[in-house]
N, C-alpha and C. Protein backbone atom coordinates (compact mmCIF):
# COMPACT_ATOMS: atom_id res chain seq x y z
N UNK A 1 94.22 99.08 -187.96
CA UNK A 1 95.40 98.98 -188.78
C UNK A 1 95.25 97.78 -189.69
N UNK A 2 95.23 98.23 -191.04
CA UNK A 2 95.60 96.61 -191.96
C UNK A 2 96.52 96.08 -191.76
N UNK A 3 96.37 95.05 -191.82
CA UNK A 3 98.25 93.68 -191.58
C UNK A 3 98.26 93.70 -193.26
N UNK A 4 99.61 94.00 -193.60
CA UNK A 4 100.17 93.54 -194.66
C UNK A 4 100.58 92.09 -195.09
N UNK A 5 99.92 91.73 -196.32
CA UNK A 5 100.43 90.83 -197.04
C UNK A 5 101.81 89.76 -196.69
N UNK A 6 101.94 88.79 -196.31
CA UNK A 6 102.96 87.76 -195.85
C UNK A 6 104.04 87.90 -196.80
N UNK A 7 105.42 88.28 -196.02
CA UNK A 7 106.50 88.56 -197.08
C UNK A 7 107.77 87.59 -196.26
N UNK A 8 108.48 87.22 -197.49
CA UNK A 8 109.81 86.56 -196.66
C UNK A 8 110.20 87.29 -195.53
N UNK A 9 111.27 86.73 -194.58
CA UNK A 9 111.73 87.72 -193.58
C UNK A 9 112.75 88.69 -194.07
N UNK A 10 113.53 87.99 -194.97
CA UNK A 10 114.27 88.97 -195.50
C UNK A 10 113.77 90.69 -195.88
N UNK A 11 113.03 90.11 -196.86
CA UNK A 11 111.79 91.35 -197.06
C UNK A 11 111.36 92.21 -196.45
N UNK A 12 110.84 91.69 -195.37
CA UNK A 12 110.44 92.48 -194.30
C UNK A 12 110.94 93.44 -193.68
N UNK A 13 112.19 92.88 -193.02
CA UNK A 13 113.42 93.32 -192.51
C UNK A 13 114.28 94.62 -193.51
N UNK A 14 113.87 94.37 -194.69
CA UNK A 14 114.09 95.29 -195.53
C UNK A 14 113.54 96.52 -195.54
N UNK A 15 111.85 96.04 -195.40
CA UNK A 15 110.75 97.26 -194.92
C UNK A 15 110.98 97.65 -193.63
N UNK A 16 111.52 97.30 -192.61
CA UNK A 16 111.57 98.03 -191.51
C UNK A 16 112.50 98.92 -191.50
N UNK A 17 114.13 98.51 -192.20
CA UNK A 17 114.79 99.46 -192.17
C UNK A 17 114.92 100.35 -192.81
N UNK A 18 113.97 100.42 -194.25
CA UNK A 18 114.14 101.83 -195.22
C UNK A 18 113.06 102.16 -194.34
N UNK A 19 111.97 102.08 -193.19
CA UNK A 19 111.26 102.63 -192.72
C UNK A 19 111.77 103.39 -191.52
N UNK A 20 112.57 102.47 -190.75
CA UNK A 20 113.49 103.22 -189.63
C UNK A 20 113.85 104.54 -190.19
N UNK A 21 114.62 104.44 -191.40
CA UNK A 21 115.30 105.76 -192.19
C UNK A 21 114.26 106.77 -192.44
N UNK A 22 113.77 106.36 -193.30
CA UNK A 22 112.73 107.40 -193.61
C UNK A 22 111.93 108.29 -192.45
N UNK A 23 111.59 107.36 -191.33
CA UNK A 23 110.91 107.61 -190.22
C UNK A 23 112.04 109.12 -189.29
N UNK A 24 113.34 108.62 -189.51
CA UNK A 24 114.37 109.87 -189.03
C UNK A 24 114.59 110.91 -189.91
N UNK A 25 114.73 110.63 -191.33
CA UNK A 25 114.31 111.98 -191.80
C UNK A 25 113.17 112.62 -191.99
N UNK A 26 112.42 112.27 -191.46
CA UNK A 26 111.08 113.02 -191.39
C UNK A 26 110.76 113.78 -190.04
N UNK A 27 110.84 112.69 -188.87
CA UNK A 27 110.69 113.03 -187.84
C UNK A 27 112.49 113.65 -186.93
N UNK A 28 113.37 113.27 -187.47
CA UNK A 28 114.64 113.64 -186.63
C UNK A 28 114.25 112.84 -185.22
N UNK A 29 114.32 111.51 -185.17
CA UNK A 29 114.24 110.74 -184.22
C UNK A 29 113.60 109.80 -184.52
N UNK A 30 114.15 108.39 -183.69
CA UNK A 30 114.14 107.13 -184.04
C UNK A 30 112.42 106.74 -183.71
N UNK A 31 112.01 105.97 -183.98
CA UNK A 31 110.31 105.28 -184.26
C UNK A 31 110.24 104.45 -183.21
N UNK A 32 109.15 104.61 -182.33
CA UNK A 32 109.13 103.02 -180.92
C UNK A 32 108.55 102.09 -181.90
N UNK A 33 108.79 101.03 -181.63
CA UNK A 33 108.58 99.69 -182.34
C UNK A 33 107.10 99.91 -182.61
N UNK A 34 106.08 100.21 -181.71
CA UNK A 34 104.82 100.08 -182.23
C UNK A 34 104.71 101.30 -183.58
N UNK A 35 105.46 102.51 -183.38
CA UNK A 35 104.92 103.35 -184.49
C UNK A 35 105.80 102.60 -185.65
N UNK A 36 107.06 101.83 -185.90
CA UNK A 36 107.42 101.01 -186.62
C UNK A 36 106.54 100.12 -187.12
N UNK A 37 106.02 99.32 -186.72
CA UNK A 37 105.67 98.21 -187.10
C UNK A 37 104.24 98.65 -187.89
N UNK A 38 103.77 99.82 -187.10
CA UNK A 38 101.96 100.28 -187.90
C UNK A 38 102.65 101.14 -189.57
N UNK A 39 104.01 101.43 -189.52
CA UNK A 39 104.39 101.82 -190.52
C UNK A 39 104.38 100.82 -191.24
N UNK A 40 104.43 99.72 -191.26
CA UNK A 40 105.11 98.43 -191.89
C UNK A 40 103.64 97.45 -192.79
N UNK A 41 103.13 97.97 -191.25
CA UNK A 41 101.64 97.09 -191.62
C UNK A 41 101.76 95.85 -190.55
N UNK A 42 102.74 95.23 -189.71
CA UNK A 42 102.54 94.23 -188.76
C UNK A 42 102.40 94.58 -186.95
N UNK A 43 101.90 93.26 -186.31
CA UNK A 43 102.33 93.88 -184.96
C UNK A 43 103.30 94.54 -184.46
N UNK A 44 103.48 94.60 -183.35
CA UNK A 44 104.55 95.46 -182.64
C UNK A 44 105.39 94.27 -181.99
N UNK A 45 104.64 93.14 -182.13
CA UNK A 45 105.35 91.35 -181.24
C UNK A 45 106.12 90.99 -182.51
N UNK A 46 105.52 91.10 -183.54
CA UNK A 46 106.47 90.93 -184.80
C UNK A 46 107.75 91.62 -185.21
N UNK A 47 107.63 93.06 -185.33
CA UNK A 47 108.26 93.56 -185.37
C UNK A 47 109.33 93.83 -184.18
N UNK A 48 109.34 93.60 -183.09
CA UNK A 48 110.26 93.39 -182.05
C UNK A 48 111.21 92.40 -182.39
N UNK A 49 110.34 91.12 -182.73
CA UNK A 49 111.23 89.90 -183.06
C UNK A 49 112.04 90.40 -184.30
N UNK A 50 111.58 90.77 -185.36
CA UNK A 50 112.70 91.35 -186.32
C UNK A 50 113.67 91.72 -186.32
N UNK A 51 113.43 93.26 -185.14
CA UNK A 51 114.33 93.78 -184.37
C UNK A 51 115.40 92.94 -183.88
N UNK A 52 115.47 92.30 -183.13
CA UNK A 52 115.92 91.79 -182.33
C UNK A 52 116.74 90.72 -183.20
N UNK A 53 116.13 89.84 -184.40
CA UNK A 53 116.88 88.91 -185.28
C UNK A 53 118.11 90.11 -186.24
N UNK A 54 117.56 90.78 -186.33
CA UNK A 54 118.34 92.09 -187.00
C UNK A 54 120.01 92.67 -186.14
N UNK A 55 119.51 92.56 -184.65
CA UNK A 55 120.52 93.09 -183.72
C UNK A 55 121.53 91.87 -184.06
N UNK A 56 121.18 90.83 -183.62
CA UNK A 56 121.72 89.64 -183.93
C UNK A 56 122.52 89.53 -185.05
N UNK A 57 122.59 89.96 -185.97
CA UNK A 57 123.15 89.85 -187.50
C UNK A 57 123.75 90.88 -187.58
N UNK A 58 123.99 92.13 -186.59
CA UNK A 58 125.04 93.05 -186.77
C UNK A 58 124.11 94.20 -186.89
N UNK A 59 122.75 94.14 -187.06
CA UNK A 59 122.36 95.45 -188.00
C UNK A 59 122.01 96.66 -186.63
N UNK A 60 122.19 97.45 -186.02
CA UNK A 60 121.45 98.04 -184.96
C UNK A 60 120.74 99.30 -185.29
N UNK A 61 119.62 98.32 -185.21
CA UNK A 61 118.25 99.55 -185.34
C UNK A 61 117.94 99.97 -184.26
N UNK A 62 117.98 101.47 -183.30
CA UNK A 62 117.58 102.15 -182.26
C UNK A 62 115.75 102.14 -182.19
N UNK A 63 115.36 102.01 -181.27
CA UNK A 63 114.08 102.51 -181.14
C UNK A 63 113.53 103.45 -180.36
N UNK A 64 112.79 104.09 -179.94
CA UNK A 64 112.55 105.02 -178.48
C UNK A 64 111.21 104.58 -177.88
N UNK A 65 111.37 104.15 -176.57
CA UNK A 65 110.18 103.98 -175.98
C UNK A 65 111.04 103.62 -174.38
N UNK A 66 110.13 103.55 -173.80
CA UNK A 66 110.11 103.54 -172.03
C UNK A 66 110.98 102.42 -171.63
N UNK A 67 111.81 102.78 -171.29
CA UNK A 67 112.56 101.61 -170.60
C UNK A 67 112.09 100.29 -169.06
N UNK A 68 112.22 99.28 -169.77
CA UNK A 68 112.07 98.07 -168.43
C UNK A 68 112.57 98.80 -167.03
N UNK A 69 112.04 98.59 -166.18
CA UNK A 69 111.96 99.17 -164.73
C UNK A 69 112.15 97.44 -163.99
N UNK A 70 113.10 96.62 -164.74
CA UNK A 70 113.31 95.05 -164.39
C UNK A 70 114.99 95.76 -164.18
N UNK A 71 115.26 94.99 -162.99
CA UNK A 71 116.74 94.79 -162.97
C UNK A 71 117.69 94.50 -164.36
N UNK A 72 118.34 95.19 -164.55
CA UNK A 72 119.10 94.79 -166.22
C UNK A 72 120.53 92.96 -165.54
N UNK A 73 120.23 93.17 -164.59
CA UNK A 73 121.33 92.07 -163.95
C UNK A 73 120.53 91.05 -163.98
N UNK A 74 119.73 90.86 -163.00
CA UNK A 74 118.72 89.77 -162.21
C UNK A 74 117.10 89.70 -162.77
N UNK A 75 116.85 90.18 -163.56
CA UNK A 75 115.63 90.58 -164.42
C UNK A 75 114.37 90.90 -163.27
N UNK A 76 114.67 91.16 -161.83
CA UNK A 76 113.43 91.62 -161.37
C UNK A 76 112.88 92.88 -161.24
């Protein structure tokens, strides 16, 4: 996979979510962070953190992939 070119975060964050979109009308279902992020051109550690600064700011981007098998209470 090529890594894309260093862009503000703003930017970025921009590319993930016209990519989220695009990614549901194409496929009719949300993108796991790794097929996100190879859309994007960055990791999948990057793009999590995006995610996640994104949730934070109101925006909620869904993803699909395997759920933690960690306690959601006690994290074990």
């Amino acid at each position: 996979m090529k890594r894309a070119a260093w862009k503000p975060a703003a930017e970025r964050r921009n590319d993930l979510l016209r990519t989220h979109r695009a990614w549901i009308a194409e496929y009719g279902e949300e993108p796991s962070v790794r097929e996100l992020a190879g859309a994007v051109g960055i990791s999948p550690s990057t793009a999590s953190l995006h995610l996640t600064r994104m949730r934070e700011d109101g925006i909620d981007i869904g993803t699909r992939g395997v759920r933690s098998r960690r306690c959601p209470h006690c994290g074990h």
